[in-house]
C-alpha atoms as a PDB file:
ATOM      1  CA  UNK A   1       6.402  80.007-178.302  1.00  0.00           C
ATOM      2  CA  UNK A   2       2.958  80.009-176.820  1.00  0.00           C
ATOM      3  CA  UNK A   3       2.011  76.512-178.279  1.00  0.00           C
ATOM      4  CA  UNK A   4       5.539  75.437-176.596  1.00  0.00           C
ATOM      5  CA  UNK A   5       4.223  76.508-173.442  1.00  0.00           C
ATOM      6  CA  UNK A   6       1.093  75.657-173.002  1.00  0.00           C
ATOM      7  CA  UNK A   7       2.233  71.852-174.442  1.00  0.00           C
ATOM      8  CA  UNK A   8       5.438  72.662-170.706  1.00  0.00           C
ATOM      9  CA  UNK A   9       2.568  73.353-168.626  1.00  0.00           C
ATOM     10  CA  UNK A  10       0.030  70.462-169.688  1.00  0.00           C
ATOM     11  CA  UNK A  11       2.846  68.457-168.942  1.00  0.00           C
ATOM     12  CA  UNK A  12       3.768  69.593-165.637  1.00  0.00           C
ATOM     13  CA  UNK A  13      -0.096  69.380-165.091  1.00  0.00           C
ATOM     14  CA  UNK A  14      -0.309  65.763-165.734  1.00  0.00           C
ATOM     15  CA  UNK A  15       2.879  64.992-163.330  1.00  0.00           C
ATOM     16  CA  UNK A  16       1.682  66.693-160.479  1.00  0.00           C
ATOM     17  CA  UNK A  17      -1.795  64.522-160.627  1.00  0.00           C
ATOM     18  CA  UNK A  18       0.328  61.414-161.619  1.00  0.00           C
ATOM     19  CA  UNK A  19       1.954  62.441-158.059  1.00  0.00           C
ATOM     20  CA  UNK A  20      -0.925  62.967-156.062  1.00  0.00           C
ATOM     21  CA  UNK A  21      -2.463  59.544-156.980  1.00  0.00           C
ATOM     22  CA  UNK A  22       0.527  58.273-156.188  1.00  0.00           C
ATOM     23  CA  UNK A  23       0.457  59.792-152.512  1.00  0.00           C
ATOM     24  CA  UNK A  24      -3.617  58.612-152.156  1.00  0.00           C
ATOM     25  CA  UNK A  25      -2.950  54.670-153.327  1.00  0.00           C
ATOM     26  CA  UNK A  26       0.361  54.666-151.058  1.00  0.00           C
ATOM     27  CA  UNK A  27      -2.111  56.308-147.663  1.00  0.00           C
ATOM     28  CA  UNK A  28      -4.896  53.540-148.813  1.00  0.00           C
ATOM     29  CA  UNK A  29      -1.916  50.654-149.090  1.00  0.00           C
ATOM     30  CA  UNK A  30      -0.718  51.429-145.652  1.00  0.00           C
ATOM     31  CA  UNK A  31      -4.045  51.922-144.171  1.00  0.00           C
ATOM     32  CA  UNK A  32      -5.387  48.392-145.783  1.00  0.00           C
ATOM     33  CA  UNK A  33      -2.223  46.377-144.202  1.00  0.00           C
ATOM     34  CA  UNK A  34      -3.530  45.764-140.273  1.00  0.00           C
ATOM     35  CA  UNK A  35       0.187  45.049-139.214  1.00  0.00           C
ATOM     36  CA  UNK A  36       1.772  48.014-140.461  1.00  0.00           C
ATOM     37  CA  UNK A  37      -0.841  50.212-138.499  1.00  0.00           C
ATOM     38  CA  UNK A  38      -0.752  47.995-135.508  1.00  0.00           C
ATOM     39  CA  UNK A  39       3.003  47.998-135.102  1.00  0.00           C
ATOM     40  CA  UNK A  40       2.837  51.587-135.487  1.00  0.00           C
ATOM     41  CA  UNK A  41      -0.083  52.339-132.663  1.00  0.00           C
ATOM     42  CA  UNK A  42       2.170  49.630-130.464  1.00  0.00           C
ATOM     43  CA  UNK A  43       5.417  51.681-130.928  1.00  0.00           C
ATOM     44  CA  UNK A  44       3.634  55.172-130.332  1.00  0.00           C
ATOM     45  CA  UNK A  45       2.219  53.470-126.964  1.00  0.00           C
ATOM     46  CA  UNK A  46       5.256  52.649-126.067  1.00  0.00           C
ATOM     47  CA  UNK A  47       6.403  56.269-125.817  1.00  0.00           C
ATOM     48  CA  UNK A  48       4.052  57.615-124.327  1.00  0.00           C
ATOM     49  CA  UNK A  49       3.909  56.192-121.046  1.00  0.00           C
ATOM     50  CA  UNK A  50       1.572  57.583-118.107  1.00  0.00           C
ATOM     51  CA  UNK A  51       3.789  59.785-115.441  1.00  0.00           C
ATOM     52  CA  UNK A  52       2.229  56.825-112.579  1.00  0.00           C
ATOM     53  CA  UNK A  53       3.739  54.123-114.572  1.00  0.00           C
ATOM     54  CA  UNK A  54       7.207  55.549-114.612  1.00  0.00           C
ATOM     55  CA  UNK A  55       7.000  56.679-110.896  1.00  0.00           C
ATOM     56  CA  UNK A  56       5.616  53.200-110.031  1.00  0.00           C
ATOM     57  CA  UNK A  57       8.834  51.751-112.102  1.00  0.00           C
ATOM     58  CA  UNK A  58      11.463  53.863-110.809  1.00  0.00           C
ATOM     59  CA  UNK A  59      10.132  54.285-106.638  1.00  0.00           C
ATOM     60  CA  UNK A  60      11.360  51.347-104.840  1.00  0.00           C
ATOM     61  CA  UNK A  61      10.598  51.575-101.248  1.00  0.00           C
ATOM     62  CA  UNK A  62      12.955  53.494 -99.168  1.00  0.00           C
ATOM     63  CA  UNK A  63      15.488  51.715 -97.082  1.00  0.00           C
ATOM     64  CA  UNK A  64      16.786  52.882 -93.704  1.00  0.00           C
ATOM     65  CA  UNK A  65      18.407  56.569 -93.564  1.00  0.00           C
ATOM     66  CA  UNK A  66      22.497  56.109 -93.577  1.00  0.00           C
ATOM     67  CA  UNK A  67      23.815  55.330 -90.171  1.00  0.00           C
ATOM     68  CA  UNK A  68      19.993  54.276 -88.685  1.00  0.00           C
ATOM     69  CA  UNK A  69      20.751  51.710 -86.116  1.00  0.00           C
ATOM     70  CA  UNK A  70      19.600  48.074 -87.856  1.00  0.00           C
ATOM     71  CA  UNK A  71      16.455  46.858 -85.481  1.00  0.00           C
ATOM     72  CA  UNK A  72      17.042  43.487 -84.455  1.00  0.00           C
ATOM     73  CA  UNK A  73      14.540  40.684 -84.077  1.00  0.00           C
ATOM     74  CA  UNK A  74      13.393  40.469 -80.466  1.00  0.00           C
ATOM     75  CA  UNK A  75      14.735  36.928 -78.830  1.00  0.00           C
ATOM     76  CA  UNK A  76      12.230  34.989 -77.272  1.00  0.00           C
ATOM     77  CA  UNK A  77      12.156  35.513 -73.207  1.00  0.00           C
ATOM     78  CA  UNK A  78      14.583  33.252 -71.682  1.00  0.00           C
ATOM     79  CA  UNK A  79      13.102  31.159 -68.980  1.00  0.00           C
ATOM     80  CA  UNK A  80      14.326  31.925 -65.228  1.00  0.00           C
ATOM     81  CA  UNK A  81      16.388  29.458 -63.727  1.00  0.00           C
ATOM     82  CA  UNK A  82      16.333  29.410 -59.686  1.00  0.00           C
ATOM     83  CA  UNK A  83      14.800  27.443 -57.091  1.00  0.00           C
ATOM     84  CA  UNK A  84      11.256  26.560 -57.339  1.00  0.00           C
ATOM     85  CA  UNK A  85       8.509  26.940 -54.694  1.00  0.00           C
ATOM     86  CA  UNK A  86       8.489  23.858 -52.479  1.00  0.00           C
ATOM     87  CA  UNK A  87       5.190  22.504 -51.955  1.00  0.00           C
ATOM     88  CA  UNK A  88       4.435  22.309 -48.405  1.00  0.00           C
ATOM     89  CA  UNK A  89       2.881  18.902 -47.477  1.00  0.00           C
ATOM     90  CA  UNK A  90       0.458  18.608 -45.097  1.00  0.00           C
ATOM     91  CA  UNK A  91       1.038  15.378 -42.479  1.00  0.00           C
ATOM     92  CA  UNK A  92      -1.098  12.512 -42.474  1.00  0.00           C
ATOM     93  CA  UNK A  93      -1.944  10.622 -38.984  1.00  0.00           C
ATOM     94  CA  UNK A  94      -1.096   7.049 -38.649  1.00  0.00           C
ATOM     95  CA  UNK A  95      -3.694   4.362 -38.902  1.00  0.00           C
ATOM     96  CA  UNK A  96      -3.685   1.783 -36.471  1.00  0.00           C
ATOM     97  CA  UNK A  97      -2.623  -1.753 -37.239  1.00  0.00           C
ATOM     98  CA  UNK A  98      -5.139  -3.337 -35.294  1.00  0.00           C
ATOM     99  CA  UNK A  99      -7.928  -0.703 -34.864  1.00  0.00           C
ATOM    100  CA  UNK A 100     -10.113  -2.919 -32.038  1.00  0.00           C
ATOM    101  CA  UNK A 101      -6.526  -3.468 -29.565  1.00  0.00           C
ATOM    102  CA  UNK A 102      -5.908   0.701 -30.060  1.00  0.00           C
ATOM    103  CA  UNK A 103      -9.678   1.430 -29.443  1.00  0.00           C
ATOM    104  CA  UNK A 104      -9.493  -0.246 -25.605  1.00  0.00           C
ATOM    105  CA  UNK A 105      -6.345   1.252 -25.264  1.00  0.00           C
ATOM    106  CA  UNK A 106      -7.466   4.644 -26.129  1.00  0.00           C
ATOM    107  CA  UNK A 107     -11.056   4.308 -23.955  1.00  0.00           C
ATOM    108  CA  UNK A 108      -8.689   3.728 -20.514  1.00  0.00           C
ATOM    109  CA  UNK A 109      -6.704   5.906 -18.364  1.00  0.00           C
ATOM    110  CA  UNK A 110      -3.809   5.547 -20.952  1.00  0.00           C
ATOM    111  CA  UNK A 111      -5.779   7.461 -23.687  1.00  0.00           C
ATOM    112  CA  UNK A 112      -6.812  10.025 -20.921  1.00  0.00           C
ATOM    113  CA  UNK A 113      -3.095  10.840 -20.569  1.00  0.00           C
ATOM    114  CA  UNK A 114      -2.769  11.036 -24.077  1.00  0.00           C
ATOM    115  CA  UNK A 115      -5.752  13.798 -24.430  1.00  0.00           C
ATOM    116  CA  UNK A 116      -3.713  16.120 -20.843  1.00  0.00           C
ATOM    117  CA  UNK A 117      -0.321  16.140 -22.806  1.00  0.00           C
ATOM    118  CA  UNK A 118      -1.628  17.004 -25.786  1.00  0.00           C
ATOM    119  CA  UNK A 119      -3.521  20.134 -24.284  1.00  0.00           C
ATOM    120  CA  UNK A 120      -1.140  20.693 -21.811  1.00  0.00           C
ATOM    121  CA  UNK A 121       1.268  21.176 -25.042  1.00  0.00           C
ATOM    122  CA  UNK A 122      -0.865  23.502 -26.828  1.00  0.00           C
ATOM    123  CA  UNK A 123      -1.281  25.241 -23.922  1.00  0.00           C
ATOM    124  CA  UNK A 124       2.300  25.414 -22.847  1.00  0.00           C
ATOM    125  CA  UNK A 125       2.927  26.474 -26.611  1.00  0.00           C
ATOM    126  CA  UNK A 126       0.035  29.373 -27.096  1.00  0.00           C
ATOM    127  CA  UNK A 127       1.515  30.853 -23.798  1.00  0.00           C
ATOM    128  CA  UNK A 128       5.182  31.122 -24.665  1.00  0.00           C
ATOM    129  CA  UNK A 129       4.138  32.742 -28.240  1.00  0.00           C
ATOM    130  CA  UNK A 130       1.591  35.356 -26.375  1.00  0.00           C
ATOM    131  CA  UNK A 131       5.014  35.860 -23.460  1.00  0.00           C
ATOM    132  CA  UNK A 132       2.923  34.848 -21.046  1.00  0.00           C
ATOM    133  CA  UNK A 133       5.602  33.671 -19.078  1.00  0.00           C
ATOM    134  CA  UNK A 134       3.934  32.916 -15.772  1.00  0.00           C
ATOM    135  CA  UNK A 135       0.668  31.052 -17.181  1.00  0.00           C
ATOM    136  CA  UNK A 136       3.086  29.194 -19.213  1.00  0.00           C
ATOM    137  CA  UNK A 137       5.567  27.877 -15.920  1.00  0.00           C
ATOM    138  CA  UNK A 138       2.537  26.243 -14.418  1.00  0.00           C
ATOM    139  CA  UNK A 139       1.871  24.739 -17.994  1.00  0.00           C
ATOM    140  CA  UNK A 140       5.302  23.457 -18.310  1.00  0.00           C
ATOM    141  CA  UNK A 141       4.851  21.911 -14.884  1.00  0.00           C
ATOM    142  CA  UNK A 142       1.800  20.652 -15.189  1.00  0.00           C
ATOM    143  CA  UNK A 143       2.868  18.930 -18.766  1.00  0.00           C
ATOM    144  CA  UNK A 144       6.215  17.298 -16.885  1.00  0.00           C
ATOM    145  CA  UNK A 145       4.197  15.902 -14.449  1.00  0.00           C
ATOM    146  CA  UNK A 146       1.638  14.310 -17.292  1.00  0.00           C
ATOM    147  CA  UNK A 147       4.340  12.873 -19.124  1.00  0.00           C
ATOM    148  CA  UNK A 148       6.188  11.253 -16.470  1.00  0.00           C
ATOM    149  CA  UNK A 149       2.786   9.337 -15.770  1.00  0.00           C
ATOM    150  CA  UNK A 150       2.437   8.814 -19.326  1.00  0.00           C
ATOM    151  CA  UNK A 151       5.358   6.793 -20.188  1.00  0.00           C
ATOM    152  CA  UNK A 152       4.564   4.928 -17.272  1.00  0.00           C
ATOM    153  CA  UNK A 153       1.449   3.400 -18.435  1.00  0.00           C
ATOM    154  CA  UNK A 154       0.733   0.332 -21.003  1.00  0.00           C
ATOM    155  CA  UNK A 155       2.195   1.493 -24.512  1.00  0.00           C
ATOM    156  CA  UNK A 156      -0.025   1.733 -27.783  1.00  0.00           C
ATOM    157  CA  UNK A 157      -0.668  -1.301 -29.355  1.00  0.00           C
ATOM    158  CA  UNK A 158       0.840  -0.400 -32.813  1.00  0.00           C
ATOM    159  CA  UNK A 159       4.279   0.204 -33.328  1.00  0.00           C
ATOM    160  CA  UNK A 160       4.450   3.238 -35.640  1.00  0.00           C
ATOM    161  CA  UNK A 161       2.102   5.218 -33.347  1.00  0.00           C
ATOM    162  CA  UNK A 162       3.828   3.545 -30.178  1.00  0.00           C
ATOM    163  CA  UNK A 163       7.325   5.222 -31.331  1.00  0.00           C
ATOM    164  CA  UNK A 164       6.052   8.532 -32.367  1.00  0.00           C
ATOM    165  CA  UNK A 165       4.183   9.049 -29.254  1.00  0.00           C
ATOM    166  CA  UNK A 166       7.619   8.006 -27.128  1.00  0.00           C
ATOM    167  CA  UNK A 167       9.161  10.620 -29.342  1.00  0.00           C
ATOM    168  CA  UNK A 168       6.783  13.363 -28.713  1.00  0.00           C
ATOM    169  CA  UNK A 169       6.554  12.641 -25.080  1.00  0.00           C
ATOM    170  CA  UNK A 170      10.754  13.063 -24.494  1.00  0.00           C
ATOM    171  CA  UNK A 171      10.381  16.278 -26.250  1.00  0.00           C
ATOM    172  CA  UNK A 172       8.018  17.285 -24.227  1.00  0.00           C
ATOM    173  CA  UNK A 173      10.181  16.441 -20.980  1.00  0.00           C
ATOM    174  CA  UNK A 174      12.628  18.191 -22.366  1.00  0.00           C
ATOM    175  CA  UNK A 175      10.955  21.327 -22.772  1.00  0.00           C
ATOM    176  CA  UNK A 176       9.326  21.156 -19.505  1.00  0.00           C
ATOM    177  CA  UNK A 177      12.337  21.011 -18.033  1.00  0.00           C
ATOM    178  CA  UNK A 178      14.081  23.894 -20.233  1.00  0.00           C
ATOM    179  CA  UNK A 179      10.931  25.686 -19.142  1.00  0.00           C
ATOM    180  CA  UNK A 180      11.298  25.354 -14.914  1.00  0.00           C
ATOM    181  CA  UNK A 181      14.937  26.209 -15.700  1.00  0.00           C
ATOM    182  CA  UNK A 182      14.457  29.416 -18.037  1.00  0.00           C
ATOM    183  CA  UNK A 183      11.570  31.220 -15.847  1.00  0.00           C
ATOM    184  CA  UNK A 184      11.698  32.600 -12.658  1.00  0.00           C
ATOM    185  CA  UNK A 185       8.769  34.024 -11.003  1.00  0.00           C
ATOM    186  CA  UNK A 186      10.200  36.115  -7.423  1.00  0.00           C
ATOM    187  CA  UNK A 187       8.255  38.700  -5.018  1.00  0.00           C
ATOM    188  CA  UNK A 188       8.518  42.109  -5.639  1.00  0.00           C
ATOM    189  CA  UNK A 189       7.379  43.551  -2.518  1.00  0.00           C
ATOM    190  CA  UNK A 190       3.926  42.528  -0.351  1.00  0.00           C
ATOM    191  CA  UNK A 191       1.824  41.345  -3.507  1.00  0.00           C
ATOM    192  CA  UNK A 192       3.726  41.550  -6.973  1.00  0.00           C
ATOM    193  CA  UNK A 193       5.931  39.511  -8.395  1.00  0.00           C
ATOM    194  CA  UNK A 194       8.462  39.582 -11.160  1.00  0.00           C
ATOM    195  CA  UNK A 195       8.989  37.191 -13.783  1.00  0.00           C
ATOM    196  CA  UNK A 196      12.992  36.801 -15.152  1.00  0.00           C
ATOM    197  CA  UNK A 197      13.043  35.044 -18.309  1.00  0.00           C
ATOM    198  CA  UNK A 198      16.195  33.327 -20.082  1.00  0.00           C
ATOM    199  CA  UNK A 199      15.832  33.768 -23.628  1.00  0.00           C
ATOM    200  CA  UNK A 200      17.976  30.914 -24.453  1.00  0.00           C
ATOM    201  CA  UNK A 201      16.114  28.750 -22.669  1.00  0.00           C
ATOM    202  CA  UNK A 202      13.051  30.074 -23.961  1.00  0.00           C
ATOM    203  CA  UNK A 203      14.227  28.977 -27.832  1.00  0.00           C
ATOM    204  CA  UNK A 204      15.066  25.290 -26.604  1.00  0.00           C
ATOM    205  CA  UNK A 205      11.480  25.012 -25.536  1.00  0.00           C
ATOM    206  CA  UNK A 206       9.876  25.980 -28.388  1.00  0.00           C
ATOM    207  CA  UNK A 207      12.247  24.044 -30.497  1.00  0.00           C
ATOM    208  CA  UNK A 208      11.422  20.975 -28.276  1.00  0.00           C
ATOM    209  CA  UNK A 209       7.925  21.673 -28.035  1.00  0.00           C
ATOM    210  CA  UNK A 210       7.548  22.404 -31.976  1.00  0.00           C
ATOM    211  CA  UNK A 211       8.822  18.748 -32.180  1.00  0.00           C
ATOM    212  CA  UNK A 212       6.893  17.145 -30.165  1.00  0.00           C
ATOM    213  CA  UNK A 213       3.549  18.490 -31.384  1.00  0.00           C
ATOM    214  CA  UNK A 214       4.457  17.542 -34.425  1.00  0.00           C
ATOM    215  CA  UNK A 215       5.216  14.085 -33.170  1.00  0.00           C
ATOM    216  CA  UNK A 216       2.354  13.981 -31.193  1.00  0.00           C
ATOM    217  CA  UNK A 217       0.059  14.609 -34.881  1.00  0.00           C
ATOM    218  CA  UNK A 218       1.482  11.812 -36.808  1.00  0.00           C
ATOM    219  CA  UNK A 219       1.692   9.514 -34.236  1.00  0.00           C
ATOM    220  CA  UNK A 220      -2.119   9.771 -31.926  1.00  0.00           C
ATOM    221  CA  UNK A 221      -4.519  12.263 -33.937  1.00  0.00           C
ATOM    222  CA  UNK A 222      -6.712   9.420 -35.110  1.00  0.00           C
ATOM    223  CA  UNK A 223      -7.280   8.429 -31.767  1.00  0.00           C
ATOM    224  CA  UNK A 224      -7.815  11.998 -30.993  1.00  0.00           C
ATOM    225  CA  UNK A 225     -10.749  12.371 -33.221  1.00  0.00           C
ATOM    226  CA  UNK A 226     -12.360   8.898 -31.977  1.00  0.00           C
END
């Protein structure tokens, strides 16, 4: 019986090494092989992941809250449409034709006319705008009696100026005459007097005066500044 069992337990001896050498070539086989270890490093890696990965992975950005109004793209400014500015433009004075025939004309009692109308004019003009209503009667007779000598004398020897002069000088009959009509200078008393003025009157002379200023420019400032 004891031989029996020492020969059971020499035996189980043996097996339990035969398994442990088993165990220790079957660790150095799987550490030897470089894909076996590798595949098994790259499948632990893959689950363990860092907790910034996943919340990079799984935090898209955040849309609008539900029922925020969508904001629309702002449309380009549309350009106003209306009347444009009207550039004002300035009036040029005619040149003469013949510069030497206008020159005599203008150094002789003719151009000496032309010079008392057009002051006479301003004059009768300045006073109206001021309502200096009896300075400006003796104007506007002073500037009838000027123009009715005026269109008496030899014309301008150019045409354009010769027409826009003759245009200038009816308007400024006509507002002479508007003038006499419109103001009334009467006595009050020993020494004062009154002046009645009739408005209406008073707007056809500076319409007709207006024009014929302006007529007067285009027509006779070069031979103004001679």
């Amino acid at each position: 019986m004891s031989e029996q069992s020492a020969q059971e337990r020499s035996r189980i001896r043996i097996l339990a090494l035969a398994g442990v050498a088993v165990l220790a070539i079957g660790a150095i086989a799987y550490l030897a092989v470089p894909g076996l270890s590798g595949i098994s490093a790259a499948s632990a890696d893959a689950h363990v992941t860092s907790p910034s990965a996943h919340a990079g992975a799984q935090s898209p950005v955040p849309g609008p809250m539900p029922g925020a109004p969508t904001q629309q793209p702002t449309p380009p400014p549309t350009p106003s449409v209306g009347p444009q500015p009207v550039a004002h433009v300035t009036p040029t004075a005619l040149m003469p034709s013949n510069p030497a025939l206008v020159k005599i004309w203008n150094s002789g009692p003719a151009g000496k006319l032309l010079a008392a109308v057009a002051t006479l004019s301003s004059s009768t003009l300045l006073a109206q705008e001021t309502q200096q209503y009896a300075d400006m009667l003796l104007d506007c007779r002073k500037l009838g009696t000027a123009v009715g000598i005026a269109q008496l004398v030899t014309l301008i020897p150019d045409l354009a100026m010769r027409t826009k002069y003759a245009t200038a000088l009816r308007s400024f009959q006509l507002a002479a005459a508007s003038c006499t009509a419109g103001i009334q200078v009467v006595p009050d008393g020993m020494e004062d007097t009154v002046t009645n003025v009739d408005q209406t009157d008073m707007n056809t002379v500076s319409s007709d005066l207006s024009s014929g200023v302006s007529d007067l420019f285009d027509g006779t400032e070069m031979l103004r500044q001679q």
